[in-house]
Protein backbone atom coordinates (compact mmCIF):
# COMPACT_ATOMS: atom_id res chain seq x y z
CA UNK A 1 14.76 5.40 -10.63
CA UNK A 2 11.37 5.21 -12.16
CA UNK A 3 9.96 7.75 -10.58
CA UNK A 4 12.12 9.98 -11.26
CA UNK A 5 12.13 8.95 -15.01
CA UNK A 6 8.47 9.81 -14.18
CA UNK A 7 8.83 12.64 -12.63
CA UNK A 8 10.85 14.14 -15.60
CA UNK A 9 8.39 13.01 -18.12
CA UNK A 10 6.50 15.86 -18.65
CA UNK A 11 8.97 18.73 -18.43
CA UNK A 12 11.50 16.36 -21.32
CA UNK A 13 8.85 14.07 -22.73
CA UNK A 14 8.71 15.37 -26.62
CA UNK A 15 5.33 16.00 -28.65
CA UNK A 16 3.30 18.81 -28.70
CA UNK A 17 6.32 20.63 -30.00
CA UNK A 18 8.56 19.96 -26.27
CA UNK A 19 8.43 19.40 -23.21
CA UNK A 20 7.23 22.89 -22.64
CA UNK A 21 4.50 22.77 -24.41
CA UNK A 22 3.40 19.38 -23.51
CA UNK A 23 3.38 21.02 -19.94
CA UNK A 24 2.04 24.00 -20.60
CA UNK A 25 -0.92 21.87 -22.00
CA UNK A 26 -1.99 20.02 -18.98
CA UNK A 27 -1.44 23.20 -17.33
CA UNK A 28 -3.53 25.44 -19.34
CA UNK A 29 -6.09 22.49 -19.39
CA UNK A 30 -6.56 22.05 -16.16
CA UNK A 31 -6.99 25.82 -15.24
CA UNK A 32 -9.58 26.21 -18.00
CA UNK A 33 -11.79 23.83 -16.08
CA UNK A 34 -11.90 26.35 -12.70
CA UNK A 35 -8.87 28.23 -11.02
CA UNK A 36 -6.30 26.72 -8.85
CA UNK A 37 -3.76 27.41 -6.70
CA UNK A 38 -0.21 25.60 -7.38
CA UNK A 39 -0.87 22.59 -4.77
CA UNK A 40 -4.03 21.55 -6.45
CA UNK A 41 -2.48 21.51 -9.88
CA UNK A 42 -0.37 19.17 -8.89
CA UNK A 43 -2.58 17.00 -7.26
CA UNK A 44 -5.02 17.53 -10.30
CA UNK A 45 -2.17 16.43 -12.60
CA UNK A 46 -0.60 13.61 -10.80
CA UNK A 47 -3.95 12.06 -9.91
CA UNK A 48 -5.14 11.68 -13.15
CA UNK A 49 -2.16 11.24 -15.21
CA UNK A 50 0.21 9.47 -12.69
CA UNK A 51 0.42 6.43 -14.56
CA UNK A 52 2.16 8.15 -17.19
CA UNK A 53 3.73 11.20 -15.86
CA UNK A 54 4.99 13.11 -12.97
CA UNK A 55 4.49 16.74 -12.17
CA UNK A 56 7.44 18.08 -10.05
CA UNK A 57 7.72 21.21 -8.18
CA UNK A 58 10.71 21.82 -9.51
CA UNK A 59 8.91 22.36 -12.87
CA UNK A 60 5.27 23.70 -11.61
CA UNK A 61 6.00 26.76 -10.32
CA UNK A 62 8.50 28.04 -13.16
CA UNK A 63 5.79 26.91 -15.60
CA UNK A 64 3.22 29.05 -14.37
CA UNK A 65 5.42 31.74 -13.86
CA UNK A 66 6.19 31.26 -17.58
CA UNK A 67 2.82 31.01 -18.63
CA UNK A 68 2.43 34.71 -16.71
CA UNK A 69 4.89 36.57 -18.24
CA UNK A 70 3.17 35.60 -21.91
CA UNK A 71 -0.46 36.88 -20.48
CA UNK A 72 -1.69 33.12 -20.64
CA UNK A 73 -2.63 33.24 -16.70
CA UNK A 74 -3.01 35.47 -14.52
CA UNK A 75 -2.89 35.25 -10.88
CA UNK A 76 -4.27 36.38 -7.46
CA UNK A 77 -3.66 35.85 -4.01
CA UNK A 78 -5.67 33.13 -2.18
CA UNK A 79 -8.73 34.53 -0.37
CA UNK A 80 -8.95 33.82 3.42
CA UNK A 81 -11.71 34.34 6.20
CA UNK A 82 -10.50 37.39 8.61
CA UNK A 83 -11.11 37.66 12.12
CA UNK A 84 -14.43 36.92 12.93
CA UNK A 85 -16.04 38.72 16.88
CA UNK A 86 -18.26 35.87 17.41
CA UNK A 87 -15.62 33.29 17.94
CA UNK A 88 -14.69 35.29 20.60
CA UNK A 89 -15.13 33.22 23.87
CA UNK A 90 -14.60 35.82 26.98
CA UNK A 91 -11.11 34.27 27.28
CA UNK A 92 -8.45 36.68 27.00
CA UNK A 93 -6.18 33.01 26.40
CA UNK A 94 -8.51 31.80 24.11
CA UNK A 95 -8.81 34.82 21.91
CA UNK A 96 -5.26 35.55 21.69
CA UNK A 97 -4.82 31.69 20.66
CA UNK A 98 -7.48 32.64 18.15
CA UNK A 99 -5.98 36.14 16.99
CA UNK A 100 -2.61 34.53 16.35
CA UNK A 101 -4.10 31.40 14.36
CA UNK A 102 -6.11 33.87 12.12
CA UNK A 103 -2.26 35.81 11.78
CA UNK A 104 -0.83 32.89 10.62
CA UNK A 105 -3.74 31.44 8.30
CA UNK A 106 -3.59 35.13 6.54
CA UNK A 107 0.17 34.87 6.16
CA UNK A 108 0.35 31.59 4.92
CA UNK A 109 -2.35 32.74 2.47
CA UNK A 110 -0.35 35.56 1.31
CA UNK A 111 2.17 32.89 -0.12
CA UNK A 112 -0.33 31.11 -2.01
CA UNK A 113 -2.06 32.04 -5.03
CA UNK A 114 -4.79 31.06 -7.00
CA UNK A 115 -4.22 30.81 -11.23
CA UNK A 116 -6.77 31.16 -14.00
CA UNK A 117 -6.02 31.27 -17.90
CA UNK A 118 -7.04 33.90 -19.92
CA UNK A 119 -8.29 34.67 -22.84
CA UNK A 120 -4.97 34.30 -24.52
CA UNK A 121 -4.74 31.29 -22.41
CA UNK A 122 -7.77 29.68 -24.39
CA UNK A 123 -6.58 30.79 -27.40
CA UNK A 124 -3.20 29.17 -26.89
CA UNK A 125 -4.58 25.53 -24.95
CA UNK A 126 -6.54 25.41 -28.61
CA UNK A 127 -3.36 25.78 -30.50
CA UNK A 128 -1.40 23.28 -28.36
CA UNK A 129 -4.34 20.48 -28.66
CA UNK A 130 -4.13 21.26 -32.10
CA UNK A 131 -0.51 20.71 -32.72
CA UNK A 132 -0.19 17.59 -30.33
CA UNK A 133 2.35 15.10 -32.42
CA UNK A 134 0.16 11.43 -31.71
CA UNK A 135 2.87 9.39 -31.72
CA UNK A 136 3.95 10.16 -28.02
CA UNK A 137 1.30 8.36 -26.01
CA UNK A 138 2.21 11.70 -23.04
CA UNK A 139 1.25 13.83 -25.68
CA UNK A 140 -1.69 12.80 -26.99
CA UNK A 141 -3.70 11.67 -23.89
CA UNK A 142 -2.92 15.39 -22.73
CA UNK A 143 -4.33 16.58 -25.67
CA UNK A 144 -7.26 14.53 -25.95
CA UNK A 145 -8.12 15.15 -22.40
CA UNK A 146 -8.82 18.47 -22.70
CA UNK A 147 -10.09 18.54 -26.72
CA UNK A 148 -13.04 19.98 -26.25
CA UNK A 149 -11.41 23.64 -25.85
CA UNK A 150 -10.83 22.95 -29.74
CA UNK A 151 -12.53 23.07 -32.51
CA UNK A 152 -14.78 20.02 -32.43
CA UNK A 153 -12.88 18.53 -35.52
CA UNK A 154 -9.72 18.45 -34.11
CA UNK A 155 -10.59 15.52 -31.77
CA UNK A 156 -11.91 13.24 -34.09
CA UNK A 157 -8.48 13.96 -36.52
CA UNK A 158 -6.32 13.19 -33.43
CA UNK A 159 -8.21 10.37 -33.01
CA UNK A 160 -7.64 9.83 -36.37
CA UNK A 161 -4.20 10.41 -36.65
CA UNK A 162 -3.49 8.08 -33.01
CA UNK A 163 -5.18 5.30 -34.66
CA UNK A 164 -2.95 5.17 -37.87
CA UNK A 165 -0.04 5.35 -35.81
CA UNK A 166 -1.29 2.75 -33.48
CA UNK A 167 -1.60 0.51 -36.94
CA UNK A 168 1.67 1.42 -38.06
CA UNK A 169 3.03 0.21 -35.06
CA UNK A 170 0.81 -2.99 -34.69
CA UNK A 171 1.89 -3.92 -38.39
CA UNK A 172 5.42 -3.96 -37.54
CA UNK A 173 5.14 -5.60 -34.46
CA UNK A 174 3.68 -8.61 -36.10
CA UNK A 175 6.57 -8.64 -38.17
CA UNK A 176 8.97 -8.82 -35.12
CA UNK A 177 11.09 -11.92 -35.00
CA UNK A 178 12.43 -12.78 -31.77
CA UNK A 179 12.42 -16.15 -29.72
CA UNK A 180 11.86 -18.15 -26.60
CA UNK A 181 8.56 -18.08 -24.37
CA UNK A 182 9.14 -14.49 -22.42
CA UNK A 183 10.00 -12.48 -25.74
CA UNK A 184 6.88 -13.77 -27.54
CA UNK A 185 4.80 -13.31 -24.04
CA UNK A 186 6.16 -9.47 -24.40
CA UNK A 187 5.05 -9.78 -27.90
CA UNK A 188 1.49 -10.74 -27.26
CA UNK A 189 1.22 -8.30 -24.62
CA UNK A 190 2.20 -5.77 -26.47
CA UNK A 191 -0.16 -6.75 -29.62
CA UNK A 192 -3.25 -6.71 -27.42
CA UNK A 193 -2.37 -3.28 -26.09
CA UNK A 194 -1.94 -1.79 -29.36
CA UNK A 195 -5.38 -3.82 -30.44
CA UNK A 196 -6.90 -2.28 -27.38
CA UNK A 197 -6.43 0.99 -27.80
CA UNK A 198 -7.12 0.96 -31.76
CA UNK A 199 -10.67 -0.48 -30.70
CA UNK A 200 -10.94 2.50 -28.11
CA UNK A 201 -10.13 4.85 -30.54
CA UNK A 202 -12.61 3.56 -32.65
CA UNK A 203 -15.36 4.09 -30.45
CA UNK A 204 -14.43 7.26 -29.61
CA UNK A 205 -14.28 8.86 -33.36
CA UNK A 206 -17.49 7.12 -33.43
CA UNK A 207 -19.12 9.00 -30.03
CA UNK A 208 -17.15 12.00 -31.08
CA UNK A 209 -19.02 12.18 -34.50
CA UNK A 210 -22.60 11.04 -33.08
CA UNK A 211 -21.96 14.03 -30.51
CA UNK A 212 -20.83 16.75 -33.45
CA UNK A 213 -24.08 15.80 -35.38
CA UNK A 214 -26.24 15.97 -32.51
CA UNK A 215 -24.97 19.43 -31.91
């Protein structure tokens, strides 16, 4: 059950104006880094923001498919090596073992394609970092993650913005009156969460604004 809840987080999770956007985000982020093909995507995706999020096939392939149709990727089949004469061995077995292997490698290829954003693409991944609502934790570490296709202000105000939320929440969560050892155990856990990440976000405004003035 909670990995399907996990699993469904991006495609339903709100910020960044819906689901859709919120996935069209990590998306677009990740293909503004290099081009990939669908598989990798989803590795790319689930590897680094697994512990928060699931990317499903189910929702992948419409996505990019999506993203096509409004010129914000564009795509091309996946390049494979041909036939090449000097693996041929003098074996009329062995090179029709090696004819139909190159076949199937160049049909299996046809299926597969390789994405990059465009232009529009950039344009767009801007707009969504931009727009990211802080409050949903999905959201924003999307958003930040891939910032610096922004403007450089626009990280330090999520940043901003994350860390007054993050307060908001801490303040009322000191307020909380509950009872009995594992609710105030939840309690504290949850306080030095919140106190973590405020401390982090500190730092990074900090780094973000050493790195703007360097530039």
């Amino acid at each position: 059950m909670l990995e399907q809840r996990r699993q469904q987080a991006i495609e339903t999770g709100k910020g960044t104006r819906g689901g859709a956007a919120s996935l069209d985000l990590v998306l677009l982020g990740f293909l503004a880094i290099e081009p990939l093909h669908g598989y990798e995507i989803s590795r790319r995706v689930n590897r680094c923001f697994g512990s928060i999020a699931r990317l499903s096939w189910g929702s992948l392939y419409p996505a990019l498919s999506r993203l096509q149709r409004r010129s914000f990727v564009a795509s091309k089949p996946l390049s494979t090596r041909g036939f090449d004469a000097s693996q041929l061995s003098g074996s009329l077995a062995a090179e029709f073992a090696l004819v139909s292997a190159v076949a199937d490698r160049m049909a299996s290829a046809r299926n597969r394609k390789v994405y990059q954003i465009t232009e529009a693409g950039r344009e767009r991944l801007a707009e969504l970092v931009a727009q990211t609502e802080v409050d949903d934790s999905r959201s924003f570490w999307f958003a930040i993650s891939f910032s610096d296709q922004a403007e450089p202000a626009v990280r330090v105000e999520l940043l901003r913005q994350r860390k007054q939320v993050l307060g908001a929440q801490l303040h009322d969560l000191r307020q909380a009156d509950g009872g009995g050892a594992a609710f105030n155990l939840a309690m504290a856990g949850l306080t030095t969460r919140l106190q973590a990440e405020i401390e982090w976000c500190d730092k990074a405004i900090a780094e973000s604004l050493d790195s703007k003035g360097r530039g």
